[in-house]
N, C-alpha and C. Protein backbone atom coordinates (compact mmCIF):
# COMPACT_ATOMS: atom_id res chain seq x y z
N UNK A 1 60.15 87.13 162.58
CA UNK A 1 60.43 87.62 161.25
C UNK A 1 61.88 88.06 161.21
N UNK A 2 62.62 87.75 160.24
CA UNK A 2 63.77 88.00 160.42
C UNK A 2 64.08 88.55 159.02
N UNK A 3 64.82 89.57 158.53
CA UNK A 3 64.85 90.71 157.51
C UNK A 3 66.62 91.38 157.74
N UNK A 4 66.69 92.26 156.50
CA UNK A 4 67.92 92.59 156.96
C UNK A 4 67.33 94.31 156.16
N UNK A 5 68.34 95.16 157.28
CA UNK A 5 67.86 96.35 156.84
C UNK A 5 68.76 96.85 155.53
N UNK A 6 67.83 97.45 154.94
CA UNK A 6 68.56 98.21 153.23
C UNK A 6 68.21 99.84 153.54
N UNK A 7 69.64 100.48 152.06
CA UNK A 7 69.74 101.58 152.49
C UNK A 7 68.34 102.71 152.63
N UNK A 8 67.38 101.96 151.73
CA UNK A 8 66.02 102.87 151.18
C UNK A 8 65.44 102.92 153.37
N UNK A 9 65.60 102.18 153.95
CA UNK A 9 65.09 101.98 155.60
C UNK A 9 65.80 102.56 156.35
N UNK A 10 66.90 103.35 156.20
CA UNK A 10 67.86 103.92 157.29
C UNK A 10 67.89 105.66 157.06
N UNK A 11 68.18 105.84 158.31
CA UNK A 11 68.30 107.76 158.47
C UNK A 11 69.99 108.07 157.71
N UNK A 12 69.91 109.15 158.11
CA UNK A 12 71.34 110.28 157.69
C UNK A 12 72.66 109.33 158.23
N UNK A 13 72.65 108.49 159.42
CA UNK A 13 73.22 108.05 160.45
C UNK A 13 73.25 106.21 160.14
N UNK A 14 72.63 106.46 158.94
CA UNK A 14 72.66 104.59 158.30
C UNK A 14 72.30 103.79 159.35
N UNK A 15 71.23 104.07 160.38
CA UNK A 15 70.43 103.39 161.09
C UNK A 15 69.05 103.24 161.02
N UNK A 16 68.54 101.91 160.81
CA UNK A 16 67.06 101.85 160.46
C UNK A 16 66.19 102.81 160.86
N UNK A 17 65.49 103.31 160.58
CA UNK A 17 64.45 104.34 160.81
C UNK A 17 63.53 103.88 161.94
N UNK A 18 63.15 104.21 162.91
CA UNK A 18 62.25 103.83 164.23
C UNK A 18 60.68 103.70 163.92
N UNK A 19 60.07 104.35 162.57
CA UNK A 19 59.18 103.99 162.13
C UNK A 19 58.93 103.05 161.05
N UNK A 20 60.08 102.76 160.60
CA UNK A 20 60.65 101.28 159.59
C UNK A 20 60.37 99.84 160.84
N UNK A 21 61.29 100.17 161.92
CA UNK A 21 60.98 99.07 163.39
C UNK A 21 59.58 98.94 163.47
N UNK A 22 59.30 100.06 163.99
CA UNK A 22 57.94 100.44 164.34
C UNK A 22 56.73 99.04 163.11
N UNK A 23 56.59 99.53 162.38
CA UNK A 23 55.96 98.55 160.94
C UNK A 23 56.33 97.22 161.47
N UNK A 24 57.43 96.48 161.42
CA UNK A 24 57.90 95.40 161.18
C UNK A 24 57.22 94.57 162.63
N UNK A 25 57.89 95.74 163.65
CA UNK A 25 56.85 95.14 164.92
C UNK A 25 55.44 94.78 165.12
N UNK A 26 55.05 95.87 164.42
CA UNK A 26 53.44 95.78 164.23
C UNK A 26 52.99 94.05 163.59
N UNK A 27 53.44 93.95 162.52
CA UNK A 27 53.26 93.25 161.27
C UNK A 27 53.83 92.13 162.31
N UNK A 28 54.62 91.86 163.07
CA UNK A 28 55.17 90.78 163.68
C UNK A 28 53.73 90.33 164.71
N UNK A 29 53.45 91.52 165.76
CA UNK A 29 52.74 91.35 166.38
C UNK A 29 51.51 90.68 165.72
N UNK A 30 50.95 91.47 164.78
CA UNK A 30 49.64 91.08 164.35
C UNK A 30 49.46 89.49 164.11
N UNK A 31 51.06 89.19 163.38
CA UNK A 31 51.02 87.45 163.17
C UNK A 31 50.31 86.20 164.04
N UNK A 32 51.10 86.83 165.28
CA UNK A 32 51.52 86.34 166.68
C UNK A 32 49.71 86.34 166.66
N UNK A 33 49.24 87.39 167.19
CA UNK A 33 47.64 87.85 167.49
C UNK A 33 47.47 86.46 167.07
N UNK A 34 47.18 86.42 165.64
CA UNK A 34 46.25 85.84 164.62
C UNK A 34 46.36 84.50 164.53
N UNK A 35 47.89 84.05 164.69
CA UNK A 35 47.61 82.79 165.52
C UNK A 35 47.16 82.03 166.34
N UNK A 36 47.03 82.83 167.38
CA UNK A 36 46.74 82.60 168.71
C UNK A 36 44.94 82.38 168.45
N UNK A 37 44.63 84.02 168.54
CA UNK A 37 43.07 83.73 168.50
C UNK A 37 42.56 83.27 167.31
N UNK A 38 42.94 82.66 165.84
CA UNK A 38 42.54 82.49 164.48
C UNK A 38 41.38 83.44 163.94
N UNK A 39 41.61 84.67 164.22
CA UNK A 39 40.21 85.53 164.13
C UNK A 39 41.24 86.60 163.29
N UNK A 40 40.30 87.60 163.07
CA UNK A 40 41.42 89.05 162.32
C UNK A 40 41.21 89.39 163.58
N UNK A 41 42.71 90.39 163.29
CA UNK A 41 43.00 91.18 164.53
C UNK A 41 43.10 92.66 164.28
N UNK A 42 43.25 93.46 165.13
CA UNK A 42 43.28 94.71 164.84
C UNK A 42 44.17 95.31 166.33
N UNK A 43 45.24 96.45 165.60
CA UNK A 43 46.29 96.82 166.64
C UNK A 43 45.47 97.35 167.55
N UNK A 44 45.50 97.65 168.74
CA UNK A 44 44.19 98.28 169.56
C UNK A 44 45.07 99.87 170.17
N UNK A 45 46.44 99.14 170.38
CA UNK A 45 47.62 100.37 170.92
C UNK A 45 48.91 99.77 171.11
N UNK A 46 49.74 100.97 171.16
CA UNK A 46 51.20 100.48 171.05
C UNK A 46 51.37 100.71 172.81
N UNK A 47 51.68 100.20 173.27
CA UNK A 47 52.19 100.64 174.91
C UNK A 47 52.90 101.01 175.57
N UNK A 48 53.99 100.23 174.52
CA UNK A 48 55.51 100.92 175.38
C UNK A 48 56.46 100.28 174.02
N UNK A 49 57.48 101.55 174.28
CA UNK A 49 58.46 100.82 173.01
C UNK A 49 59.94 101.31 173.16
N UNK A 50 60.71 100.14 173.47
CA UNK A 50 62.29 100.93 173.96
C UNK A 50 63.13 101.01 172.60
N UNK A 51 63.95 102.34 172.07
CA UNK A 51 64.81 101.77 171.11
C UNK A 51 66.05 102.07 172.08
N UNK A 52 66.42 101.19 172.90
CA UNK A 52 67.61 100.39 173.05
C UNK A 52 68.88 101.20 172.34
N UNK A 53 69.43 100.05 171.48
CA UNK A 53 70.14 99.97 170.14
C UNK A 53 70.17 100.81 168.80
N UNK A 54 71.11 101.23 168.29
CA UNK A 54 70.46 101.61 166.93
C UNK A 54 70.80 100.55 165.76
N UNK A 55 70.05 100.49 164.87
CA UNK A 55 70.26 99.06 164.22
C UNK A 55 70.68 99.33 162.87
N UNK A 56 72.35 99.13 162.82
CA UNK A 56 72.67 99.82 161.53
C UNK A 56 72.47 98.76 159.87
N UNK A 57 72.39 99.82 158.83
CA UNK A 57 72.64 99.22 157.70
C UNK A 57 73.12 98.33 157.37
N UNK A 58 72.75 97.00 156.61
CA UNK A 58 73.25 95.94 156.37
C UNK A 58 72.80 94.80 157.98
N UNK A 59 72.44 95.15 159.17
CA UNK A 59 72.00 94.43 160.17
C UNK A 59 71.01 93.21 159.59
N UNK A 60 71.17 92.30 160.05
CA UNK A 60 70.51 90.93 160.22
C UNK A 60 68.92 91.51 161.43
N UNK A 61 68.02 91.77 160.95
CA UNK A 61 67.34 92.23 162.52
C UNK A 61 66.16 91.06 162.36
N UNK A 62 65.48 90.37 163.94
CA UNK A 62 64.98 89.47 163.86
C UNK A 62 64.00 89.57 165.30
N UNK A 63 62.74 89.93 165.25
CA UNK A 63 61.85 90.47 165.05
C UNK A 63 60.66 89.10 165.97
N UNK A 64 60.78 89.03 167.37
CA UNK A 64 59.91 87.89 167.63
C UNK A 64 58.99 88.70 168.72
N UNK A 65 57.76 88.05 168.25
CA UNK A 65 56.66 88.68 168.61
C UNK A 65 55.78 87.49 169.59
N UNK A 66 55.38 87.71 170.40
CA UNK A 66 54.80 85.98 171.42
C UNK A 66 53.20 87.43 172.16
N UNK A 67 52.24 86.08 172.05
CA UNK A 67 51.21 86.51 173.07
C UNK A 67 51.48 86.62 174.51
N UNK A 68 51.53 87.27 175.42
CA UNK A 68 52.02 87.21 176.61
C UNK A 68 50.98 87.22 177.70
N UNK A 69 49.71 87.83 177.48
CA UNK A 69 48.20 87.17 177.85
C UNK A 69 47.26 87.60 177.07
N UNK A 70 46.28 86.47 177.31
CA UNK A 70 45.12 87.02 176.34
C UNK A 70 43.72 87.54 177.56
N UNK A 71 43.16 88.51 177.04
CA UNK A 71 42.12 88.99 178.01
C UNK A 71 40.83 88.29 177.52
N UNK A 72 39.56 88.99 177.50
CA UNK A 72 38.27 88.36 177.05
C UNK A 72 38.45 88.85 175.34
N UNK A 73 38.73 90.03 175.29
CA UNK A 73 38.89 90.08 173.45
C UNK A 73 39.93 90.46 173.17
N UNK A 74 41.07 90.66 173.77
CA UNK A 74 42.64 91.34 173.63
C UNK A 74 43.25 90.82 173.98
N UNK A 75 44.69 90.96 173.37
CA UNK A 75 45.79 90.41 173.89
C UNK A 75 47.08 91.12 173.91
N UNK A 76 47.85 90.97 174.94
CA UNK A 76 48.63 91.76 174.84
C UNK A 76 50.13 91.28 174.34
N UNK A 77 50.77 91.04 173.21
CA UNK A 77 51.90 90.98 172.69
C UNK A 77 53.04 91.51 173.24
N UNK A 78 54.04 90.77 173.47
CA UNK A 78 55.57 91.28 173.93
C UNK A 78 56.49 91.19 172.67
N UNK A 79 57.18 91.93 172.09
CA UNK A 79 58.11 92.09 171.37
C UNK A 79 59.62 91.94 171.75
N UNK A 80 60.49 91.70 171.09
CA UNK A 80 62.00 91.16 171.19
C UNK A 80 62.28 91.70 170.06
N UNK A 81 63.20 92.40 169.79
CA UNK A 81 63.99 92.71 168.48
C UNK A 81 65.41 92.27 168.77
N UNK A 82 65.98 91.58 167.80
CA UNK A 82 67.46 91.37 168.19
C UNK A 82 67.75 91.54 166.93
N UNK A 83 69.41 91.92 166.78
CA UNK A 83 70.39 92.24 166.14
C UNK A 83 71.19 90.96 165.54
N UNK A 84 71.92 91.14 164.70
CA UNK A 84 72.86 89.81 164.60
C UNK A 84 73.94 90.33 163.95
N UNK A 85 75.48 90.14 164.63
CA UNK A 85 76.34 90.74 164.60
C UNK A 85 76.85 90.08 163.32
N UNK A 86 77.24 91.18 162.12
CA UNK A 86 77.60 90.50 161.12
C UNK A 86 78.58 90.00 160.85
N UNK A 87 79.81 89.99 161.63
CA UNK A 87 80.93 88.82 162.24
C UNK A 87 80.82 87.78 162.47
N UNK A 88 80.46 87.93 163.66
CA UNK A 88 80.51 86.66 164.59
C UNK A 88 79.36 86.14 164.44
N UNK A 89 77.74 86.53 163.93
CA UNK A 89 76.55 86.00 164.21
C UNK A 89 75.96 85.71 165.64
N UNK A 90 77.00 86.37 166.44
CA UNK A 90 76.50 86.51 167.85
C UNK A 90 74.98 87.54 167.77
N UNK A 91 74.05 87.10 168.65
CA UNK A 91 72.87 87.36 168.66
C UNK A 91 72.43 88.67 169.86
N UNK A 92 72.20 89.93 169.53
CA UNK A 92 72.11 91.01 171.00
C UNK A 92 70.65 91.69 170.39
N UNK A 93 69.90 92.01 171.91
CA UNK A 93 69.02 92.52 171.87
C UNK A 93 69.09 94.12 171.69
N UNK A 94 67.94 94.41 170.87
CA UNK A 94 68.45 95.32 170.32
C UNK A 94 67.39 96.46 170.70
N UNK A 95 65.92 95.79 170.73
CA UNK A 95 64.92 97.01 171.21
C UNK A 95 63.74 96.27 171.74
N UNK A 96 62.92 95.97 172.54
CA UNK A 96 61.46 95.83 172.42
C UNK A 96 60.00 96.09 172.40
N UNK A 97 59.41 96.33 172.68
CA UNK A 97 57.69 96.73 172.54
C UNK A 97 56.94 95.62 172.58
N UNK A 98 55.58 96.18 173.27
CA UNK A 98 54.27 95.63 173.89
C UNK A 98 53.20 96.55 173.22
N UNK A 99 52.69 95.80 172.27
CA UNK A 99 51.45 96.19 171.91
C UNK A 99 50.43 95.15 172.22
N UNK A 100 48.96 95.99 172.09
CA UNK A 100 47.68 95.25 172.38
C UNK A 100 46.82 94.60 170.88
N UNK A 101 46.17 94.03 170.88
CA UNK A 101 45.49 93.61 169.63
C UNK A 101 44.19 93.38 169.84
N UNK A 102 43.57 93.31 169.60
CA UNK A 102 41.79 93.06 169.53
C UNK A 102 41.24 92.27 168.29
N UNK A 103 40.79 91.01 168.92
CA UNK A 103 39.72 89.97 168.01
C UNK A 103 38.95 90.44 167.40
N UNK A 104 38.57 90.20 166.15
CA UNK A 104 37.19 91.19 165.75
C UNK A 104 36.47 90.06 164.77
N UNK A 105 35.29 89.91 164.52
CA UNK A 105 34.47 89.20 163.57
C UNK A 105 34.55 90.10 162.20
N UNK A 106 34.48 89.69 161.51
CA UNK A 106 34.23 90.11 159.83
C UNK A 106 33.43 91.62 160.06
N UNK A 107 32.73 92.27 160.59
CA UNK A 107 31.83 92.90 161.15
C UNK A 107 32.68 94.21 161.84
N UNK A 108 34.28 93.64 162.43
CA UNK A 108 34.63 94.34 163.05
C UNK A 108 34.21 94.31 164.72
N UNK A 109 33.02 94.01 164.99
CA UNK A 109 32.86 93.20 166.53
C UNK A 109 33.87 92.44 167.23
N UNK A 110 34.39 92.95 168.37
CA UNK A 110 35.13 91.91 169.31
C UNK A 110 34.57 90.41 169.46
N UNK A 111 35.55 89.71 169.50
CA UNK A 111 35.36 88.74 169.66
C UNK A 111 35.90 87.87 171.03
N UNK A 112 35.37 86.86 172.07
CA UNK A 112 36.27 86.38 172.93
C UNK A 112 37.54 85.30 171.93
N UNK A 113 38.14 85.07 173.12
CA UNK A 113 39.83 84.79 172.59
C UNK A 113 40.14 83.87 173.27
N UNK A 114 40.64 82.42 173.08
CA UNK A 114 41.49 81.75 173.73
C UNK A 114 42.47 82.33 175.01
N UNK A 115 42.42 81.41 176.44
CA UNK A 115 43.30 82.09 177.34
C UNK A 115 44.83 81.78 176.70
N UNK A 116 45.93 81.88 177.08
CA UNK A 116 47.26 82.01 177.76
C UNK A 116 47.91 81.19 179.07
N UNK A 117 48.44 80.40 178.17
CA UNK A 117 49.29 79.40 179.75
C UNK A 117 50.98 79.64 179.66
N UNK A 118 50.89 80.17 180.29
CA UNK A 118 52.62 80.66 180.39
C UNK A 118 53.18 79.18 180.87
N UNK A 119 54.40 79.12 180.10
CA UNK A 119 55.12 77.87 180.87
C UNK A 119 56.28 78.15 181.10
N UNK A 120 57.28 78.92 180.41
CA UNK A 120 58.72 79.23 181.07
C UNK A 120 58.33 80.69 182.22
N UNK A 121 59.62 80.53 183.18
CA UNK A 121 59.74 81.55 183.94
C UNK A 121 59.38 83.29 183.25
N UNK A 122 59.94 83.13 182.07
CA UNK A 122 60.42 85.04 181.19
C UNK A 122 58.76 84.56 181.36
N UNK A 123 57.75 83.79 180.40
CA UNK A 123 56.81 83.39 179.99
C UNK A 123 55.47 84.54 181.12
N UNK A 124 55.81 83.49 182.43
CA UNK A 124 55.23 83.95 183.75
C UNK A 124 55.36 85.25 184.28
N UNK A 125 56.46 85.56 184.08
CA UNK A 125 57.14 86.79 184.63
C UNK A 125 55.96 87.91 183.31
N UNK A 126 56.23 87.77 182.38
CA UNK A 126 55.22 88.80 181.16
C UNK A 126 54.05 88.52 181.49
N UNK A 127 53.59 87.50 181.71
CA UNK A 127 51.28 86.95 181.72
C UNK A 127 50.97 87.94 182.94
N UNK A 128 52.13 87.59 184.23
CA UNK A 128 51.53 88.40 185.56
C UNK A 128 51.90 89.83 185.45
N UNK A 129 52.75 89.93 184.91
CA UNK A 129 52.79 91.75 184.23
C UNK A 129 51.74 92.63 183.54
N UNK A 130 51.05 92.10 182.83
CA UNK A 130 50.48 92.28 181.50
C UNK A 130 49.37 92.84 182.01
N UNK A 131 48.56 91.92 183.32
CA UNK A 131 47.42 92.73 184.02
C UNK A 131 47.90 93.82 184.58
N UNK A 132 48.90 94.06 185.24
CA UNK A 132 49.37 95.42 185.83
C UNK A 132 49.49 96.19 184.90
N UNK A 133 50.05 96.16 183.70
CA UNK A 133 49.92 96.86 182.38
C UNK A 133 48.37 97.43 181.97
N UNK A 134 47.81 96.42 182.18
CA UNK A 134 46.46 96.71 181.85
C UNK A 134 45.26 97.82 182.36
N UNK A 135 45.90 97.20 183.89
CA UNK A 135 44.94 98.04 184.76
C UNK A 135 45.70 99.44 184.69
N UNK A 136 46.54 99.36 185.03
CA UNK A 136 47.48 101.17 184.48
C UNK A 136 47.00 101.71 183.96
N UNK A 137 46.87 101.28 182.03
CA UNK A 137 46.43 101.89 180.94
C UNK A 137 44.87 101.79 181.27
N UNK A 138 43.74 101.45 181.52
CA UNK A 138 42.33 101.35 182.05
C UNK A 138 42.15 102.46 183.44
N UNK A 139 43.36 102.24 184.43
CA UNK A 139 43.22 103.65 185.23
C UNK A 139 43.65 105.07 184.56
N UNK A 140 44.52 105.34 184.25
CA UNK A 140 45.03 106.51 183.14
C UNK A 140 43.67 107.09 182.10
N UNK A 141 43.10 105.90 182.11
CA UNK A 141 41.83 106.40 180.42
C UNK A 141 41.22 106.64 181.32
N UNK A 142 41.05 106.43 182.43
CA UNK A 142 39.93 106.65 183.64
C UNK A 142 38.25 105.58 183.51
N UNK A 143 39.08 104.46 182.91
CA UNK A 143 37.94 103.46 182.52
C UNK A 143 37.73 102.54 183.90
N UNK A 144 38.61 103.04 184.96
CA UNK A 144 38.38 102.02 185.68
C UNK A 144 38.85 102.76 187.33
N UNK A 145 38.39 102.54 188.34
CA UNK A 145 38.61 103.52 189.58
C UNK A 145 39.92 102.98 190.13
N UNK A 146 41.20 103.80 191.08
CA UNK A 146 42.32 103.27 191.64
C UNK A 146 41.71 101.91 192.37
N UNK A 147 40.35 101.94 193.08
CA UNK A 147 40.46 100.90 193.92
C UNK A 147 40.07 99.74 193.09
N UNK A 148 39.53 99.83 191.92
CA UNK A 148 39.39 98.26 191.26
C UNK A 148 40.68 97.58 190.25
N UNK A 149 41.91 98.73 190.64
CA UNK A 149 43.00 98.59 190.25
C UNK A 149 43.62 97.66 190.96
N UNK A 150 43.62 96.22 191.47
CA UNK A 150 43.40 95.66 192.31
C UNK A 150 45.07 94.85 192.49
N UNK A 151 45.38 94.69 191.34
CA UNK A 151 47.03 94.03 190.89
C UNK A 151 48.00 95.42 190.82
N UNK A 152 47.43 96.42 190.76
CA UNK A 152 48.50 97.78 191.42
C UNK A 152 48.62 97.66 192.40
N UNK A 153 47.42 98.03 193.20
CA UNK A 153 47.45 98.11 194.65
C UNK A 153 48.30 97.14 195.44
N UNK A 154 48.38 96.02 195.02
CA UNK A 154 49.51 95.11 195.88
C UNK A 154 50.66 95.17 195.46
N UNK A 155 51.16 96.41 194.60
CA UNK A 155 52.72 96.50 194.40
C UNK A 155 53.20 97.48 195.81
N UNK A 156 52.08 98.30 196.00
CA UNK A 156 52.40 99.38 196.83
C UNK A 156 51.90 99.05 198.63
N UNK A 157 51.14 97.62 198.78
CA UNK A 157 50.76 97.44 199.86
C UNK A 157 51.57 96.77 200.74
């Protein structure tokens, strides 16, 4: 999604508002979801979110959102925000975020989901992340014990 920020979206400091980002990411992500699995989706959680950059008034901001794996009913989305320098049109990253999404039937019921085949390196590098992400957030909720944390455990073994 690519948008340009106006003054009604920016703070005191004529930089987009982080909950203006925040939206656009979402709304990016959800796309991404809904492609992927053709089902409605629903945000499940935000996970991590860097603001980097601050992204001033009048910015070109462009907003790419990719599935990075899909689980049995979730998936976990990687975000890219980039900037576009209004000079040169040189292209800089500006912030990103990883949110989760969840398949749901009309009903609201999970649904299973198409897998995930990573094919570039960045691609691979995010799919084999995403379970370590996972199991983290599943150990933390305490949904799941350190030892079936099984893709942690071999960071530290």
């Amino acid at each position: 999604m690519t948008d340009l920020v106006l003054p009604s979206e920016t703070n005191p400091l004529n930089n987009l508002f982080g909950g203006e980002l925040l939206a656009r990411m979402d709304r990016a992500a959800s796309i991404a979801a809904r492609r992927h699995s053709r089902r409605i989706v629903v945000t499940a959680s935000v996970n991590h979110v860097a603001f980097n950059r601050a992204v001033p008034l009048g910015s070109v901001v462009t907003v790419e959102a990719k599935v990075s794996r899909a689980f049995k009913t979730s998936m976990e989305i990687y975000i890219d925000v980039w900037m576009e320098d209004r000079e040169s049109g040189a292209r800089t990253k500006a912030n990103e975020a990883i949110y989760t999404f969840v398949a749901v039937d009309e009903t609201g019921r999970p649904v299973k989901i198409p897998e995930v085949t990573p094919e570039t390196e960045l691609e691979k590098s995010r799919y084999d992340a995403a379970l370590r992400r996972k199991q983290l957030s599943l150990l933390l909720a305490g949904k799941i014990k350190p030892n079936d944390a099984t893709e942690l455990k071999a960071l530290f073994d």
